[in-house]
PDB file of N, CA and C in Angstrom:
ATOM      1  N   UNK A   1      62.224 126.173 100.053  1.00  0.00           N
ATOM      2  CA  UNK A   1      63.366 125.924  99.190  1.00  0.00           C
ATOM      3  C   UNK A   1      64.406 127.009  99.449  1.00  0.00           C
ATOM      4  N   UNK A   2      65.584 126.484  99.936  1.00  0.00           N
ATOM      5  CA  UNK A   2      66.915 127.439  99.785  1.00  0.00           C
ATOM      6  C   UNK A   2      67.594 127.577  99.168  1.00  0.00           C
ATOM      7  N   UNK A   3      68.157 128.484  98.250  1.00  0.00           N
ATOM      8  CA  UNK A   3      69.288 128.443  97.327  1.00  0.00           C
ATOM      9  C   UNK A   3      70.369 128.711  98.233  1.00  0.00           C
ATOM     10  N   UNK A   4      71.300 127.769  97.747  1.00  0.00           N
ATOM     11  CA  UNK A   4      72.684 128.041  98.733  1.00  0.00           C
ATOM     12  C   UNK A   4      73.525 128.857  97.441  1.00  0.00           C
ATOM     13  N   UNK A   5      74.026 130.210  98.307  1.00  0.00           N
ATOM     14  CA  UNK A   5      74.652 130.869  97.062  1.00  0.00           C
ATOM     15  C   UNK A   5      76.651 130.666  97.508  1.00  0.00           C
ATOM     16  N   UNK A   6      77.019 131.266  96.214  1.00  0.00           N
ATOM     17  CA  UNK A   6      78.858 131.116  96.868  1.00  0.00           C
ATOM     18  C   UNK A   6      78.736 132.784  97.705  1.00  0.00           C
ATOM     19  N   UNK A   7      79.125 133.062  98.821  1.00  0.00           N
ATOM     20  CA  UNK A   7      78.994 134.281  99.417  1.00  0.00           C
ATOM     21  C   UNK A   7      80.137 135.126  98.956  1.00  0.00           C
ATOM     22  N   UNK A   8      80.570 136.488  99.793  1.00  0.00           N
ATOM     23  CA  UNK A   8      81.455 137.136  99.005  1.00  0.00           C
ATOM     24  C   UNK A   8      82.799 137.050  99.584  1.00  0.00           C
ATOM     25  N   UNK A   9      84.131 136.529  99.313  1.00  0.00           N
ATOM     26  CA  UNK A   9      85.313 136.244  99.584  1.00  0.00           C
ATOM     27  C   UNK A   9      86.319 136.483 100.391  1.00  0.00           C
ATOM     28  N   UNK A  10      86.582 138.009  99.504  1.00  0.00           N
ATOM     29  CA  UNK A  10      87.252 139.044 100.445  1.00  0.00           C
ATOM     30  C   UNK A  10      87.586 139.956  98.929  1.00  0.00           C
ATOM     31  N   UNK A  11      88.278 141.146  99.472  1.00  0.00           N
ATOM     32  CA  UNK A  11      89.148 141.855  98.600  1.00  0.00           C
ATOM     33  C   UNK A  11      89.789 140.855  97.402  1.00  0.00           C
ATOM     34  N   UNK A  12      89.168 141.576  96.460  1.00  0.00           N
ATOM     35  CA  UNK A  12      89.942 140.731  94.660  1.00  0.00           C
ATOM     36  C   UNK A  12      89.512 139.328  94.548  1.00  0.00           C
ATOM     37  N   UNK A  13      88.642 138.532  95.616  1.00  0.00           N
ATOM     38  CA  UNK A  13      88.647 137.147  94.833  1.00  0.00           C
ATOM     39  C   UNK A  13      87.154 136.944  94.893  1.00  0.00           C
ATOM     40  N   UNK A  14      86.295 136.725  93.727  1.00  0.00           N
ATOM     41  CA  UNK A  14      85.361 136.609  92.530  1.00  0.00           C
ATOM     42  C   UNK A  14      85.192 135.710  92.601  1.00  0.00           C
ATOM     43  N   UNK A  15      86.304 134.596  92.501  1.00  0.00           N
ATOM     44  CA  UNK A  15      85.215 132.840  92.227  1.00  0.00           C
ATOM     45  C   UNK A  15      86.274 132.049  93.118  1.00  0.00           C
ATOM     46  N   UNK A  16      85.644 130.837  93.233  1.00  0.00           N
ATOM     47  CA  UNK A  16      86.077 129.867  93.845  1.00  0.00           C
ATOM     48  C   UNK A  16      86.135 128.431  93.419  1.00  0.00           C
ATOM     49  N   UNK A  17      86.944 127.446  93.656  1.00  0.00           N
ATOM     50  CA  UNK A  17      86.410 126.243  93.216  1.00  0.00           C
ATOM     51  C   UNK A  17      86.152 125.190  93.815  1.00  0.00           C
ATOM     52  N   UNK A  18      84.628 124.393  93.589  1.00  0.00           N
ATOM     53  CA  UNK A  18      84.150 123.029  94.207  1.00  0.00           C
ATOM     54  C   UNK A  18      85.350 122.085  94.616  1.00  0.00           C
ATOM     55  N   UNK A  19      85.972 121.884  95.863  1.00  0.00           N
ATOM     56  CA  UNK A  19      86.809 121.142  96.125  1.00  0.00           C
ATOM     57  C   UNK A  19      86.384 119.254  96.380  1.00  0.00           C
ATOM     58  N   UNK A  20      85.381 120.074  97.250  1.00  0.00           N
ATOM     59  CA  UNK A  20      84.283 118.145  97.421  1.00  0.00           C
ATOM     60  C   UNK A  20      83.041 118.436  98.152  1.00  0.00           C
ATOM     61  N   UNK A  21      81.952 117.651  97.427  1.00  0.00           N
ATOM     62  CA  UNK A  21      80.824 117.564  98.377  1.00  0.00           C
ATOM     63  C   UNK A  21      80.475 117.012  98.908  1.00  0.00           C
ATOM     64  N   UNK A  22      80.150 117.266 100.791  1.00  0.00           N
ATOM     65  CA  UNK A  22      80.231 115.957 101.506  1.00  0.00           C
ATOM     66  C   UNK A  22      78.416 115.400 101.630  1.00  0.00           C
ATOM     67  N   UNK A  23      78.003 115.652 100.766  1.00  0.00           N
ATOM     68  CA  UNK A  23      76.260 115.534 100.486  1.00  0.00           C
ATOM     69  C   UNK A  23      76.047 115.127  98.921  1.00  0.00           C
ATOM     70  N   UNK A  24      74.985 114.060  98.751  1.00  0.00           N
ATOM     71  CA  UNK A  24      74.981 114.052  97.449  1.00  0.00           C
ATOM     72  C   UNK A  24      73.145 114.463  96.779  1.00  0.00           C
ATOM     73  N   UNK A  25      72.700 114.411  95.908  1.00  0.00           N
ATOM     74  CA  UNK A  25      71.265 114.981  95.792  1.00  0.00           C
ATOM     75  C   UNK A  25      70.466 113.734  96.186  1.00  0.00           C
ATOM     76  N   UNK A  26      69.858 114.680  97.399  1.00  0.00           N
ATOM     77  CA  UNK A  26      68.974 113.650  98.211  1.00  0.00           C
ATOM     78  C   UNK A  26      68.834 113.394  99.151  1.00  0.00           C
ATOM     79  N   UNK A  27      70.356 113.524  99.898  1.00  0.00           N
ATOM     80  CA  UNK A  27      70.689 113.524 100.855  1.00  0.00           C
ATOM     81  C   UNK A  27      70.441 114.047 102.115  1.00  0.00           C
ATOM     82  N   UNK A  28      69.642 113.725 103.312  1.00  0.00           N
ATOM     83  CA  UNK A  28      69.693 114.598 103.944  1.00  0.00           C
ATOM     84  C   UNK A  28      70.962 115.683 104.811  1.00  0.00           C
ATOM     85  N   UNK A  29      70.270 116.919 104.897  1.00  0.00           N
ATOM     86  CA  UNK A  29      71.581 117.378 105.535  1.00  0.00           C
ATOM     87  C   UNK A  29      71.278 118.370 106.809  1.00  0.00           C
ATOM     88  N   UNK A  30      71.730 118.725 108.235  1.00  0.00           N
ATOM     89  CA  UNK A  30      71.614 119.318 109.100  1.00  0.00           C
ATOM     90  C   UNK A  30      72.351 120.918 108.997  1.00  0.00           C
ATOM     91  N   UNK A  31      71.570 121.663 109.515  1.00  0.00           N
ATOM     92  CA  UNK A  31      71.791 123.089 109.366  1.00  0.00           C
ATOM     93  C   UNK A  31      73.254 123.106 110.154  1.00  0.00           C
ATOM     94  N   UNK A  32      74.409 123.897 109.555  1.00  0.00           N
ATOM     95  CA  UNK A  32      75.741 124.234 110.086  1.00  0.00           C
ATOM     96  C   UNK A  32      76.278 122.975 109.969  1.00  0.00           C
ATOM     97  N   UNK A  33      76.243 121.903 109.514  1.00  0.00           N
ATOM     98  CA  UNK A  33      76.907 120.755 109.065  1.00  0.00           C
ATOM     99  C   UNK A  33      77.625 121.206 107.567  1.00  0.00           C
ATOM    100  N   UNK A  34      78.967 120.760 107.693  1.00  0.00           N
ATOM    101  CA  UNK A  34      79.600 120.702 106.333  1.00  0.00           C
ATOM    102  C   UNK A  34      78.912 120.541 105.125  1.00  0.00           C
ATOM    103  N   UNK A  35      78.468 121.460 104.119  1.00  0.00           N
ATOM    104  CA  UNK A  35      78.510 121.363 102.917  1.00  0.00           C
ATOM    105  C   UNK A  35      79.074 121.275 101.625  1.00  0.00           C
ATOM    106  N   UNK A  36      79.842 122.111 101.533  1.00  0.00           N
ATOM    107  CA  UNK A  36      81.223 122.132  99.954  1.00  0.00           C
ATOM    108  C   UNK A  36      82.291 122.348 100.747  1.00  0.00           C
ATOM    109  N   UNK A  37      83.694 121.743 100.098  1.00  0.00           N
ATOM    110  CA  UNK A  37      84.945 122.763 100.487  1.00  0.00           C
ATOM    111  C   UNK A  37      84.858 122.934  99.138  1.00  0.00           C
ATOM    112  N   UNK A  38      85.358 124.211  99.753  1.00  0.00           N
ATOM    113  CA  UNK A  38      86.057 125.421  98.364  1.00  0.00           C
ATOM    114  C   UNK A  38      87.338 125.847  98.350  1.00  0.00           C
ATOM    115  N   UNK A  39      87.479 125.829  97.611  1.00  0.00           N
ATOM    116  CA  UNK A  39      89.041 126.667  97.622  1.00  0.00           C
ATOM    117  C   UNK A  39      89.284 128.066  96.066  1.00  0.00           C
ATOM    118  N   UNK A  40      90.439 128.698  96.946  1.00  0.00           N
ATOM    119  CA  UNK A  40      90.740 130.080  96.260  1.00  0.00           C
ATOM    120  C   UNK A  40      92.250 130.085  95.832  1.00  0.00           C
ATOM    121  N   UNK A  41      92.594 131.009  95.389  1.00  0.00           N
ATOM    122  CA  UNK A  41      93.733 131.482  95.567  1.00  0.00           C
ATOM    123  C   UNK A  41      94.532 131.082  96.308  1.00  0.00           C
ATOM    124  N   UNK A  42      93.651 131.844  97.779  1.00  0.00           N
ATOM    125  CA  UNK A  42      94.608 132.338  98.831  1.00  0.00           C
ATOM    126  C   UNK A  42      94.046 131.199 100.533  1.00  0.00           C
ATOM    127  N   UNK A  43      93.136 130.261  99.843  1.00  0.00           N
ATOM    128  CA  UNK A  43      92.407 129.153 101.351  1.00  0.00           C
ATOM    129  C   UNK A  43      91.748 128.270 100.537  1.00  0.00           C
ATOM    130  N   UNK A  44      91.815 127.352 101.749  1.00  0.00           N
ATOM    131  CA  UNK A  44      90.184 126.355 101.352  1.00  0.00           C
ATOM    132  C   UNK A  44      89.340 126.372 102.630  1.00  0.00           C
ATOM    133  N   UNK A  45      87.851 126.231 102.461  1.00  0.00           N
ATOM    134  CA  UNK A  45      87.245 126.294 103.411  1.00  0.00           C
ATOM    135  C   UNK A  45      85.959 125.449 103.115  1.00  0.00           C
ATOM    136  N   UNK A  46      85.265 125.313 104.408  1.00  0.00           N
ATOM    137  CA  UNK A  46      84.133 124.461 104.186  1.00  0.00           C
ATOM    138  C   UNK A  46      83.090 125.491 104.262  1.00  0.00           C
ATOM    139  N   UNK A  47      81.789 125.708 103.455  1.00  0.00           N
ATOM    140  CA  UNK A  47      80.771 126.101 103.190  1.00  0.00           C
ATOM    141  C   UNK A  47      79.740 125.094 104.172  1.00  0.00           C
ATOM    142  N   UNK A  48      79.124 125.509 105.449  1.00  0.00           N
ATOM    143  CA  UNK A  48      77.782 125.112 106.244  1.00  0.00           C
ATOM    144  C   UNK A  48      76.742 125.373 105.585  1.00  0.00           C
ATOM    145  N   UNK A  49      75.731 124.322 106.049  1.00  0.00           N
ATOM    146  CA  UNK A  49      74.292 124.410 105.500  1.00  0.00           C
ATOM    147  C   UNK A  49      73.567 125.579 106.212  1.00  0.00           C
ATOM    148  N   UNK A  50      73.053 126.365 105.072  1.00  0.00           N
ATOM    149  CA  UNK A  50      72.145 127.449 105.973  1.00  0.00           C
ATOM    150  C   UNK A  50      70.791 126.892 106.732  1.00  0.00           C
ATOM    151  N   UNK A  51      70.709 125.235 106.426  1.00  0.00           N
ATOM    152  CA  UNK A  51      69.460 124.481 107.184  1.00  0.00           C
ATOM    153  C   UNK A  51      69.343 123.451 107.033  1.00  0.00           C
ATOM    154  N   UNK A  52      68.537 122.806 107.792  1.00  0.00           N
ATOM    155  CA  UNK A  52      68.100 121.686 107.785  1.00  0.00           C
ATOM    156  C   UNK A  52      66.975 121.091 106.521  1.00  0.00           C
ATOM    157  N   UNK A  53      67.559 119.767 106.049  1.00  0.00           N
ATOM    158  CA  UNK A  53      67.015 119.293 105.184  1.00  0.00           C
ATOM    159  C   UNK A  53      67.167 118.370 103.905  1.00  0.00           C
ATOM    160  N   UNK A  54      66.513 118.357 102.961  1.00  0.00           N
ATOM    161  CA  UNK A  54      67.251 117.355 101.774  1.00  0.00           C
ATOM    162  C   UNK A  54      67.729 118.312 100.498  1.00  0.00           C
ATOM    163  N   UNK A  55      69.001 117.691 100.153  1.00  0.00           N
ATOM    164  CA  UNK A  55      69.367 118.195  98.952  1.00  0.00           C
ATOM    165  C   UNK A  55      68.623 117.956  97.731  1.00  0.00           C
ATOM    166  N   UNK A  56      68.228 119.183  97.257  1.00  0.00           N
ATOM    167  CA  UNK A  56      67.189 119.208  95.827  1.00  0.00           C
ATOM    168  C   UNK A  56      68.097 118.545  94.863  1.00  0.00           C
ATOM    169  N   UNK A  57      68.695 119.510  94.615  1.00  0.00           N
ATOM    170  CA  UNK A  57      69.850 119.707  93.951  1.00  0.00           C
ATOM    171  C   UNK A  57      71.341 120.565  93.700  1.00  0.00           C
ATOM    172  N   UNK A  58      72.030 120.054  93.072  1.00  0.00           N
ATOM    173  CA  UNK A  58      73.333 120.692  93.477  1.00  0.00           C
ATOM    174  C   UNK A  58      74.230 121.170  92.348  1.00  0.00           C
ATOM    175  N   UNK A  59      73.976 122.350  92.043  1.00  0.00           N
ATOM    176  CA  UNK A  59      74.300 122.944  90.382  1.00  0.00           C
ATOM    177  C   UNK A  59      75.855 122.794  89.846  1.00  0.00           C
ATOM    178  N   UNK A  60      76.566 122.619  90.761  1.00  0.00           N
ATOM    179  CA  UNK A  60      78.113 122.354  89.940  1.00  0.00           C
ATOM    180  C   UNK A  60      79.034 120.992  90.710  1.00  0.00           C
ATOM    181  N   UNK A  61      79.993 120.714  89.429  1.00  0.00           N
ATOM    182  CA  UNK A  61      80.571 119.386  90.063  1.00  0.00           C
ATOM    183  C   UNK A  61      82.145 119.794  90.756  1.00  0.00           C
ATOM    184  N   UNK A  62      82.662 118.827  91.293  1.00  0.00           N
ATOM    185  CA  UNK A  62      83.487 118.915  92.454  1.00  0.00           C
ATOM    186  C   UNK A  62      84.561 119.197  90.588  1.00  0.00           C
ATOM    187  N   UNK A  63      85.471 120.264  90.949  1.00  0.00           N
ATOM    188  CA  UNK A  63      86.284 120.857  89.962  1.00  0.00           C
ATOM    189  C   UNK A  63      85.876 121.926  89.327  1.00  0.00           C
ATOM    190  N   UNK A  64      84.210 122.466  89.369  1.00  0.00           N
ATOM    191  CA  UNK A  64      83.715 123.854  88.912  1.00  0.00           C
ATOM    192  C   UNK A  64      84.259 124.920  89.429  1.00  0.00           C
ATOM    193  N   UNK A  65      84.555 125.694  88.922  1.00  0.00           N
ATOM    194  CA  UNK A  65      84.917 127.305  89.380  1.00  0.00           C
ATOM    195  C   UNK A  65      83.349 128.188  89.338  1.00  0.00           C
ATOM    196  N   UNK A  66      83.820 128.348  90.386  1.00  0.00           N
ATOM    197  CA  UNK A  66      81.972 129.251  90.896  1.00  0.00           C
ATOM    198  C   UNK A  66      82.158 130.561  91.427  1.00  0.00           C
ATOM    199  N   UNK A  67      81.476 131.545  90.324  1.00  0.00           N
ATOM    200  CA  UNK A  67      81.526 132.795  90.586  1.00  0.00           C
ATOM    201  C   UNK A  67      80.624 133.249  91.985  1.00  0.00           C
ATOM    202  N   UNK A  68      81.356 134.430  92.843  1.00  0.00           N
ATOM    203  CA  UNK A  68      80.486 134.939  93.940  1.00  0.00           C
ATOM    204  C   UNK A  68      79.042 135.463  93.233  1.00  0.00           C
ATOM    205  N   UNK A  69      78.010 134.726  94.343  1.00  0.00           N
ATOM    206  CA  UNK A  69      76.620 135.018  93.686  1.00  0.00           C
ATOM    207  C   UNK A  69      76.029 134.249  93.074  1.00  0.00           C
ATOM    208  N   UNK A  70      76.700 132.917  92.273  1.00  0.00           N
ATOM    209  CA  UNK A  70      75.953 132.179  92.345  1.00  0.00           C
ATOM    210  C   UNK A  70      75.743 130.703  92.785  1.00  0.00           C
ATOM    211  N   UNK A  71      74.230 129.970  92.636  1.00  0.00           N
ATOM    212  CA  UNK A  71      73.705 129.502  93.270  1.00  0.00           C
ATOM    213  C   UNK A  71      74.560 127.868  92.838  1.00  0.00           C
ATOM    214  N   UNK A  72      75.290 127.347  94.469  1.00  0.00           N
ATOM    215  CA  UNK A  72      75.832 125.886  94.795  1.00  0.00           C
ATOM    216  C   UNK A  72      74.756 125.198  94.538  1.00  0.00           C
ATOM    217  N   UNK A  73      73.741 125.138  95.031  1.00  0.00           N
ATOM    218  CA  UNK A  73      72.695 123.936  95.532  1.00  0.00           C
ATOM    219  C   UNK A  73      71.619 124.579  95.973  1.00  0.00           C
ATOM    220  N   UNK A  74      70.307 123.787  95.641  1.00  0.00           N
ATOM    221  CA  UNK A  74      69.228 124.085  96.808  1.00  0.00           C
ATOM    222  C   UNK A  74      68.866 122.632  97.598  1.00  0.00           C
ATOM    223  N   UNK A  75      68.297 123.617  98.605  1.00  0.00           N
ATOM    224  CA  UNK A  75      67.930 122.244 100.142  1.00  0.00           C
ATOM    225  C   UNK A  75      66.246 122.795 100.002  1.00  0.00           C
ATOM    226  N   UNK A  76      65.558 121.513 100.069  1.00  0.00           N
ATOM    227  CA  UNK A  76      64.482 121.599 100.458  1.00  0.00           C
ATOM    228  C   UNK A  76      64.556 121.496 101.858  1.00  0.00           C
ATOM    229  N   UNK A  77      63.839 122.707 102.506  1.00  0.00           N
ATOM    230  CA  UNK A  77      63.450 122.946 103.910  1.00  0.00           C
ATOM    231  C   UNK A  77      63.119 121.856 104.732  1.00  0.00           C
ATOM    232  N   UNK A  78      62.934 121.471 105.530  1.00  0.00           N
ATOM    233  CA  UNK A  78      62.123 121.150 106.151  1.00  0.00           C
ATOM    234  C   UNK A  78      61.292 121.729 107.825  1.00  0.00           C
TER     235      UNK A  78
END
């Protein structure tokens, strides 16, 4: 089991928000394949899977603001 966490930003920016998820719970998904876009302030970007596998689950909805540190989703391994 992986927890996918929000990583750390840059200088001054703390949270981010769920823009869209291109996975839904259940789903399988391939390691470095698109997972969330996020967006900040100052970008938007796409969040990769740290692996291969199925989505457990996926802790916030597309419009959450998500603090650095915590946990997007977990992937069951495979």
């Amino acid at each position: 089991m992986i927890k996918v966490v929000l990583p750390e930003l840059g200088e001054g920016i703390s949270k981010a928000t769920v823009s869209y998820w291109f996975v839904k719970d259940g789903e399988r998904i391939k390691e470095k394949e698109d997972l969330v876009e996020l967006t900040t302030d100052k970008a938007t970007f796409n969040l990769p899977s740290p692996c291969t596998g199925v989505i457990s689950e996926i802790m916030y909805r597309e419009g959450d603001n998500v603090e650095v540190g915590q946990i997007l989703a977990v992937i069951n391994e495979e």
